[in-house]
PDB file of N, CA and C in Angstrom:
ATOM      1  N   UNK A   1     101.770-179.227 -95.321  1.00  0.00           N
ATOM      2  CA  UNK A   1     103.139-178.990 -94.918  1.00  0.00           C
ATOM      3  C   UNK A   1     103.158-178.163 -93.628  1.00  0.00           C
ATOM      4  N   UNK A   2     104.159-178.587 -92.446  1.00  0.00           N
ATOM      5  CA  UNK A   2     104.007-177.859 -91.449  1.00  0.00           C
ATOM      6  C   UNK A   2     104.785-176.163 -91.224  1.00  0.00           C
ATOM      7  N   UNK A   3     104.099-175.437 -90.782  1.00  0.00           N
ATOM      8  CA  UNK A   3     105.149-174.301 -90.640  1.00  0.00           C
ATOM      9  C   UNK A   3     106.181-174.601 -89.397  1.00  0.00           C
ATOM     10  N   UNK A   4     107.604-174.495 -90.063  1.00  0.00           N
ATOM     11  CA  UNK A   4     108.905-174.313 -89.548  1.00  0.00           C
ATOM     12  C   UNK A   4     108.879-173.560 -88.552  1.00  0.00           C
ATOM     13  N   UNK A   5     108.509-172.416 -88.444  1.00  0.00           N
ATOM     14  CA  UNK A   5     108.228-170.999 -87.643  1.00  0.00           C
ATOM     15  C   UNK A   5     107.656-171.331 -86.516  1.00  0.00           C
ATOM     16  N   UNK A   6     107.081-172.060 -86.496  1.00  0.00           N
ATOM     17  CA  UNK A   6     106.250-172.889 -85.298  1.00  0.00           C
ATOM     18  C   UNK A   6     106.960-173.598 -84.436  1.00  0.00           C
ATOM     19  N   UNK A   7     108.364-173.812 -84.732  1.00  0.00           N
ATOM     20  CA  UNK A   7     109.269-174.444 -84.061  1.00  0.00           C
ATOM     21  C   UNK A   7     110.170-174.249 -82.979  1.00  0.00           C
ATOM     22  N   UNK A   8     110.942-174.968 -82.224  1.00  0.00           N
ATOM     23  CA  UNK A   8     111.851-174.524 -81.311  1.00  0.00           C
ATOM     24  C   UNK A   8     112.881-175.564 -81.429  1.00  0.00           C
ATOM     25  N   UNK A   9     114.290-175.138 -80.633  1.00  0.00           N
ATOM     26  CA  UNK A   9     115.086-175.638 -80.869  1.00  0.00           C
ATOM     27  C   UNK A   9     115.556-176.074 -79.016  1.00  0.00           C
ATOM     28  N   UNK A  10     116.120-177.394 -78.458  1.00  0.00           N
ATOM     29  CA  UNK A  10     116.463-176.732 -76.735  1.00  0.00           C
ATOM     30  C   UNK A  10     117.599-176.903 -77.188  1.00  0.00           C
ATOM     31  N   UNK A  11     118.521-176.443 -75.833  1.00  0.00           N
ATOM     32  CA  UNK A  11     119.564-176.037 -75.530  1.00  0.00           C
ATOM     33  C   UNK A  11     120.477-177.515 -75.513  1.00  0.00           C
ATOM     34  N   UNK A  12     121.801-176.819 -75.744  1.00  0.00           N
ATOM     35  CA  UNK A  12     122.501-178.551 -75.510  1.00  0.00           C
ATOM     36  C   UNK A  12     122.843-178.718 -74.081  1.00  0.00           C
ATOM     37  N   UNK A  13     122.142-177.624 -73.052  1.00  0.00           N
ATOM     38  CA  UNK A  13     122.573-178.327 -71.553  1.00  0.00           C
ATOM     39  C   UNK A  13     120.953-179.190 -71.334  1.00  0.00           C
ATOM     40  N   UNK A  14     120.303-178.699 -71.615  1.00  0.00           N
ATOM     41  CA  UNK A  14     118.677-179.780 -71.882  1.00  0.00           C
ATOM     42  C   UNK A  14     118.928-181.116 -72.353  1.00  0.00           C
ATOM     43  N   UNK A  15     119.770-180.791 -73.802  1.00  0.00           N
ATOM     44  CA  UNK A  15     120.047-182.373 -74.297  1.00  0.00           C
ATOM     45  C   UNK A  15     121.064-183.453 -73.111  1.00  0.00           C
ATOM     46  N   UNK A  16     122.090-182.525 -73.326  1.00  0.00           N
ATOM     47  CA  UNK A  16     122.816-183.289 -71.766  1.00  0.00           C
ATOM     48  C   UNK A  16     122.224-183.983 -70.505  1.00  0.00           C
ATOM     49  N   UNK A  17     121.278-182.534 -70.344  1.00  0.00           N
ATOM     50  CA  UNK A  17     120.495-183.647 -69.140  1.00  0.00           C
ATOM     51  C   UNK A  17     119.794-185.166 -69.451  1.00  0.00           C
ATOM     52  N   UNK A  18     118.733-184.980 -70.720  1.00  0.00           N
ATOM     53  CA  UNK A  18     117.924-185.536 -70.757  1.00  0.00           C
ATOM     54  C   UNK A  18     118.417-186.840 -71.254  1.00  0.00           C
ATOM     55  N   UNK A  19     120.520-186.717 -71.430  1.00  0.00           N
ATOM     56  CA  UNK A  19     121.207-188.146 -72.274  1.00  0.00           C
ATOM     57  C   UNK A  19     121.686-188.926 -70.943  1.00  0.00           C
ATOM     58  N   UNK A  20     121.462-187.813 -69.582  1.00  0.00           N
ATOM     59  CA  UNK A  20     122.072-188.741 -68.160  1.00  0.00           C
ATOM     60  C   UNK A  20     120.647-189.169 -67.583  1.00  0.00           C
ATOM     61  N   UNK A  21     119.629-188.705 -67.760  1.00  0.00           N
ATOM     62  CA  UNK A  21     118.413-189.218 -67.451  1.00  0.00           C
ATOM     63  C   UNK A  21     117.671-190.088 -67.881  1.00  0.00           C
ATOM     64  N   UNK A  22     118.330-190.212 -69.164  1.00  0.00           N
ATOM     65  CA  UNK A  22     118.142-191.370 -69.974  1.00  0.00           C
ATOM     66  C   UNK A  22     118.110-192.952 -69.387  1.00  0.00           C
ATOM     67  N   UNK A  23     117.250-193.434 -69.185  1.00  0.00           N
ATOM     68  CA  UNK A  23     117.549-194.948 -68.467  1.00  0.00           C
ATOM     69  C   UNK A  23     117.797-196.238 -69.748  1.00  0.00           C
ATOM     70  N   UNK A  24     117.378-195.986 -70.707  1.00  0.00           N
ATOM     71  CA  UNK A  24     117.246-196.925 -72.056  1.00  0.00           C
ATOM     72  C   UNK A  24     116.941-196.322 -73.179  1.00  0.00           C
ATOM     73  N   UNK A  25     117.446-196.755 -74.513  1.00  0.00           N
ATOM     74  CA  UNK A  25     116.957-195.779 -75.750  1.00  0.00           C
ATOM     75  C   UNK A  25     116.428-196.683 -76.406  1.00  0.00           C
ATOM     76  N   UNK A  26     114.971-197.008 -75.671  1.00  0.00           N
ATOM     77  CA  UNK A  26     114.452-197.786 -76.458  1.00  0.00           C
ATOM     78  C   UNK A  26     113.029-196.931 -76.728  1.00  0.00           C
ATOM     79  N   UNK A  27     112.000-197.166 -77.832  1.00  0.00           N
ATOM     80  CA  UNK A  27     110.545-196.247 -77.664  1.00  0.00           C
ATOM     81  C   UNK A  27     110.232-196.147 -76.156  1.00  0.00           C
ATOM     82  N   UNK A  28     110.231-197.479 -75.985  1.00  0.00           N
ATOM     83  CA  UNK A  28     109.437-197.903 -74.648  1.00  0.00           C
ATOM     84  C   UNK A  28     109.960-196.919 -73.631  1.00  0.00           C
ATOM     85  N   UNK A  29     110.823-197.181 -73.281  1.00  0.00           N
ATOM     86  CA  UNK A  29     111.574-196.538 -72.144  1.00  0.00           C
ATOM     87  C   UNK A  29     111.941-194.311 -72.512  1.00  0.00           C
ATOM     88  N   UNK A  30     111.946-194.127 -73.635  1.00  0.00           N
ATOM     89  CA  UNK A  30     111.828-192.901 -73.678  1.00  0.00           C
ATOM     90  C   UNK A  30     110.631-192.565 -73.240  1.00  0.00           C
ATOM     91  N   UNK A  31     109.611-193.473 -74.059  1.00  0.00           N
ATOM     92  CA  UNK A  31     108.357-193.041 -73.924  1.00  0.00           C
ATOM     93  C   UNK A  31     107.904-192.592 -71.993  1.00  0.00           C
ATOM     94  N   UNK A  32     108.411-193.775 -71.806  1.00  0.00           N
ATOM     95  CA  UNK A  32     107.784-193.667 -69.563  1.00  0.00           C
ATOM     96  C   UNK A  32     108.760-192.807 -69.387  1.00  0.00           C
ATOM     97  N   UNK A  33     109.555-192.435 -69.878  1.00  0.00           N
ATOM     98  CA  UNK A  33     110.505-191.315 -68.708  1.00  0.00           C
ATOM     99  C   UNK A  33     110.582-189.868 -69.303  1.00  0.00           C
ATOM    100  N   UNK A  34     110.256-189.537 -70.891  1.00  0.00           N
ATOM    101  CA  UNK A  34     110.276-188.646 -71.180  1.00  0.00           C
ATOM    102  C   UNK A  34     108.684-188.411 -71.664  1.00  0.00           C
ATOM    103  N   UNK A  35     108.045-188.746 -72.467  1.00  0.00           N
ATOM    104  CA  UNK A  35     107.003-188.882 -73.105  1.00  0.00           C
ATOM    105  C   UNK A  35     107.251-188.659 -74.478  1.00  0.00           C
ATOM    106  N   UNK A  36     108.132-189.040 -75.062  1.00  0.00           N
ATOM    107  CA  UNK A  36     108.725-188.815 -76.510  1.00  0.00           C
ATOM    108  C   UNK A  36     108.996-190.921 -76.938  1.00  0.00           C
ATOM    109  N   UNK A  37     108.738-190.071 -78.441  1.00  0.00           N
ATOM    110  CA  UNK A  37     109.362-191.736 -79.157  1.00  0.00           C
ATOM    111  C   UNK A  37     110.956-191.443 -79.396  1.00  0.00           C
ATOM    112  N   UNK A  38     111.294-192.560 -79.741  1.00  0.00           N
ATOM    113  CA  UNK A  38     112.615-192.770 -80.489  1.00  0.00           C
ATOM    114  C   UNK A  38     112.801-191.732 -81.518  1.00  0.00           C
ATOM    115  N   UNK A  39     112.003-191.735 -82.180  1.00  0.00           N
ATOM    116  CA  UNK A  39     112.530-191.065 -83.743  1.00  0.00           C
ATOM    117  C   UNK A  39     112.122-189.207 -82.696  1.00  0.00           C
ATOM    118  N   UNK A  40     111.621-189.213 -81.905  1.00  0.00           N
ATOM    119  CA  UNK A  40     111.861-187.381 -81.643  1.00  0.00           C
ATOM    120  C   UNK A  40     113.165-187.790 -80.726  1.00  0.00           C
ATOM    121  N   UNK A  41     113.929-188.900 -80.123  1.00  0.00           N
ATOM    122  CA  UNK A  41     114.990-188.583 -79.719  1.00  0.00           C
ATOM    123  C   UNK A  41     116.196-188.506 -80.424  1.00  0.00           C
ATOM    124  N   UNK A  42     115.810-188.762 -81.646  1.00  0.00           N
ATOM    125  CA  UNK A  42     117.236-188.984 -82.357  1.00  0.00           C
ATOM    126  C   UNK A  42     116.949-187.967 -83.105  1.00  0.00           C
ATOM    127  N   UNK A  43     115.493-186.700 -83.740  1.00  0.00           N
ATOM    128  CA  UNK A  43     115.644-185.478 -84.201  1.00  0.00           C
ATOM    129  C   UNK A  43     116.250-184.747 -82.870  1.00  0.00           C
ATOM    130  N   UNK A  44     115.897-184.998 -81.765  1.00  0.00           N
ATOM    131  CA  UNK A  44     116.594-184.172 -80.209  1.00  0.00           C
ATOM    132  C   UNK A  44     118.083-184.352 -80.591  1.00  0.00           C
ATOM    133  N   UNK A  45     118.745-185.244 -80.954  1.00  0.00           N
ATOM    134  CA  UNK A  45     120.049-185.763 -80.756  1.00  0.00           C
ATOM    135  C   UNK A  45     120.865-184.784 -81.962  1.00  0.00           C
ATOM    136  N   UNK A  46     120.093-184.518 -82.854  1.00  0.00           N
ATOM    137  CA  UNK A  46     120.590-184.334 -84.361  1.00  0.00           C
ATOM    138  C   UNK A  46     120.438-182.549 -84.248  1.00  0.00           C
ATOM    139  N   UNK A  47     119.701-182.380 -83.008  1.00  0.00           N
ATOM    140  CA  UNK A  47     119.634-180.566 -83.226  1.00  0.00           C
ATOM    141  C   UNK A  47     118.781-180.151 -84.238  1.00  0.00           C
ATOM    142  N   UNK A  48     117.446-181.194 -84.230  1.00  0.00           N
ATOM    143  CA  UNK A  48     116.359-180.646 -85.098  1.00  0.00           C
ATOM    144  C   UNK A  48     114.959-179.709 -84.180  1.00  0.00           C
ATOM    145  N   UNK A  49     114.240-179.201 -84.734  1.00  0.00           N
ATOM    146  CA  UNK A  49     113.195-178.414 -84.140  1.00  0.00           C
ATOM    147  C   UNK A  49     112.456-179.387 -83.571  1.00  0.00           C
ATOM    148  N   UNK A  50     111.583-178.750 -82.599  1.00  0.00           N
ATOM    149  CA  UNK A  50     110.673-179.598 -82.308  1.00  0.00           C
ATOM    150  C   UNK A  50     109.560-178.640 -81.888  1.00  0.00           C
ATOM    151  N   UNK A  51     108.352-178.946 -81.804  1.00  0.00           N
ATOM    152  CA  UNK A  51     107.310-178.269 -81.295  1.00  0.00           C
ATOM    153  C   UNK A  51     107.314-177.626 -80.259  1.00  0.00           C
ATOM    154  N   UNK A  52     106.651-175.989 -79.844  1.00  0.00           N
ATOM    155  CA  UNK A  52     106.981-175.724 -78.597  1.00  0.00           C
ATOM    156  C   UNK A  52     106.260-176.479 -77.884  1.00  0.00           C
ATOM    157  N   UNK A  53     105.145-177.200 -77.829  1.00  0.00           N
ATOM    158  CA  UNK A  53     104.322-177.375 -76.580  1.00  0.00           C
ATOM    159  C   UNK A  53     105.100-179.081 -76.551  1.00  0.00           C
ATOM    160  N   UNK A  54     105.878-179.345 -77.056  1.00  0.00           N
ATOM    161  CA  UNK A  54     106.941-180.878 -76.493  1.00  0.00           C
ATOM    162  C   UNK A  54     107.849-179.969 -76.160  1.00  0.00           C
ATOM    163  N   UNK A  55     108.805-178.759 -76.429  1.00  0.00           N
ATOM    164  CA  UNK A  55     109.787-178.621 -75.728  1.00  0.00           C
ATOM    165  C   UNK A  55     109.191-178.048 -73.840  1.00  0.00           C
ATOM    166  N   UNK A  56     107.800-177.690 -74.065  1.00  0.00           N
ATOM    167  CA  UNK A  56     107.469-177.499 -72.817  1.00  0.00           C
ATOM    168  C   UNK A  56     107.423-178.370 -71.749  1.00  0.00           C
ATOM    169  N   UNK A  57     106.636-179.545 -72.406  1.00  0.00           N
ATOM    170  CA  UNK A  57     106.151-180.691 -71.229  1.00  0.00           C
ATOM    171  C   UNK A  57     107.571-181.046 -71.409  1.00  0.00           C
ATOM    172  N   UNK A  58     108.710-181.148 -71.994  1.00  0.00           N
ATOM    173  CA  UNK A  58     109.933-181.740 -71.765  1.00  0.00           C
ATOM    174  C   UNK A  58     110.606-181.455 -70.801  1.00  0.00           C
ATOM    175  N   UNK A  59     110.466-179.948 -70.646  1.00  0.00           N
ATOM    176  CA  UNK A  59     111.335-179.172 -69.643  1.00  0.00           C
ATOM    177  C   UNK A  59     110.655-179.401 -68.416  1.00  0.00           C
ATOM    178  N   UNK A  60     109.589-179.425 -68.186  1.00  0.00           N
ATOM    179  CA  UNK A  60     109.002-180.370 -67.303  1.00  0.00           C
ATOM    180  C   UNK A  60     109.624-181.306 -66.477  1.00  0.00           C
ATOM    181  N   UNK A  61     109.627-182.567 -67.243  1.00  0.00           N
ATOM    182  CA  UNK A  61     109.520-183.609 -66.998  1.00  0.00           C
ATOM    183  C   UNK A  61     111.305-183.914 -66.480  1.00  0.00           C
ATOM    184  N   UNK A  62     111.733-182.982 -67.201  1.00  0.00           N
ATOM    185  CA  UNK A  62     113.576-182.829 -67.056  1.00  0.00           C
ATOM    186  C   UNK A  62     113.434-182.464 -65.582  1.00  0.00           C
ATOM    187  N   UNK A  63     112.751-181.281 -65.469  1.00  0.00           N
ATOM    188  CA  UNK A  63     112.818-180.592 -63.705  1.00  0.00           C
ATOM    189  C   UNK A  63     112.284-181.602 -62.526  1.00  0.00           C
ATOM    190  N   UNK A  64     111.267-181.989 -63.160  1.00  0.00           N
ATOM    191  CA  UNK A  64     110.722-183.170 -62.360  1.00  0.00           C
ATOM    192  C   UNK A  64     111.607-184.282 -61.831  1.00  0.00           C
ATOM    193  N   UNK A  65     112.279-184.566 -62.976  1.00  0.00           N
ATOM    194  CA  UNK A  65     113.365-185.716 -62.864  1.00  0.00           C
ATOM    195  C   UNK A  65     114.698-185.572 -62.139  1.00  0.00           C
ATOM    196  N   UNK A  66     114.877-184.244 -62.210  1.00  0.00           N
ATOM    197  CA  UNK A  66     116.290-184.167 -61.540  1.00  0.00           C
ATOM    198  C   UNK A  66     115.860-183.561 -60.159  1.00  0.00           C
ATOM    199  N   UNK A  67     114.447-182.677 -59.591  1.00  0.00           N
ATOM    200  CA  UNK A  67     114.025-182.723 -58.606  1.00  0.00           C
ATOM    201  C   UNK A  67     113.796-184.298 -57.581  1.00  0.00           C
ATOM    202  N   UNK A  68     113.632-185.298 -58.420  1.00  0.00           N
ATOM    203  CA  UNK A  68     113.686-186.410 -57.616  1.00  0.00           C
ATOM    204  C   UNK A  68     114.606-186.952 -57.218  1.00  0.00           C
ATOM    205  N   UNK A  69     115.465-186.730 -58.165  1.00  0.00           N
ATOM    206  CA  UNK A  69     116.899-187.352 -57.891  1.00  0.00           C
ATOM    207  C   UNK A  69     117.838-186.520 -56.986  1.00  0.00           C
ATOM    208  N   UNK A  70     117.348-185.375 -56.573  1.00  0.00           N
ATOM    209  CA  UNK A  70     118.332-184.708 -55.809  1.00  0.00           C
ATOM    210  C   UNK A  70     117.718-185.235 -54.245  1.00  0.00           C
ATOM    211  N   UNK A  71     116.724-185.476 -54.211  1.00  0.00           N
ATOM    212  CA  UNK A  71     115.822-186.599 -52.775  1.00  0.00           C
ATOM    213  C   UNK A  71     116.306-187.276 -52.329  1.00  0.00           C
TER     214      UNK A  71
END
């Protein structure tokens, strides 16, 4: 059983971003743009925990993404 405690929760301006950055909600397409499956986007969606070292590379990949788009 995993420890809970181990968990994190992001913010709903994170979720916001990551629902306009969103190009498709399919595995596939979360997978290349976020590095997440389906089923961690719909615990993301639902305001469930997630691991810190995915909420890390997430926040990442969020900065990354909206750094390109401001180009």
């Amino acid at each position: 059983m995993r420890d809970r405690s181990k968990t994190v929760h992001l913010d709903e301006e994170t979720i916001l971003q990551m629902q306009r950055l969103a190009t498709r909600r399919t595995d596939e397409a979360l997978n290349a743009r976020f590095g997440i499956s389906y089923n961690t986007w719909r615990k993301l969606l639902a305001g469930q925990p997630i691991r810190p070292s995915l909420a890390v590379r997430l926040t990442g990949r969020i900065a990354a993404l909206n750094a390109a788009d401001q180009r």
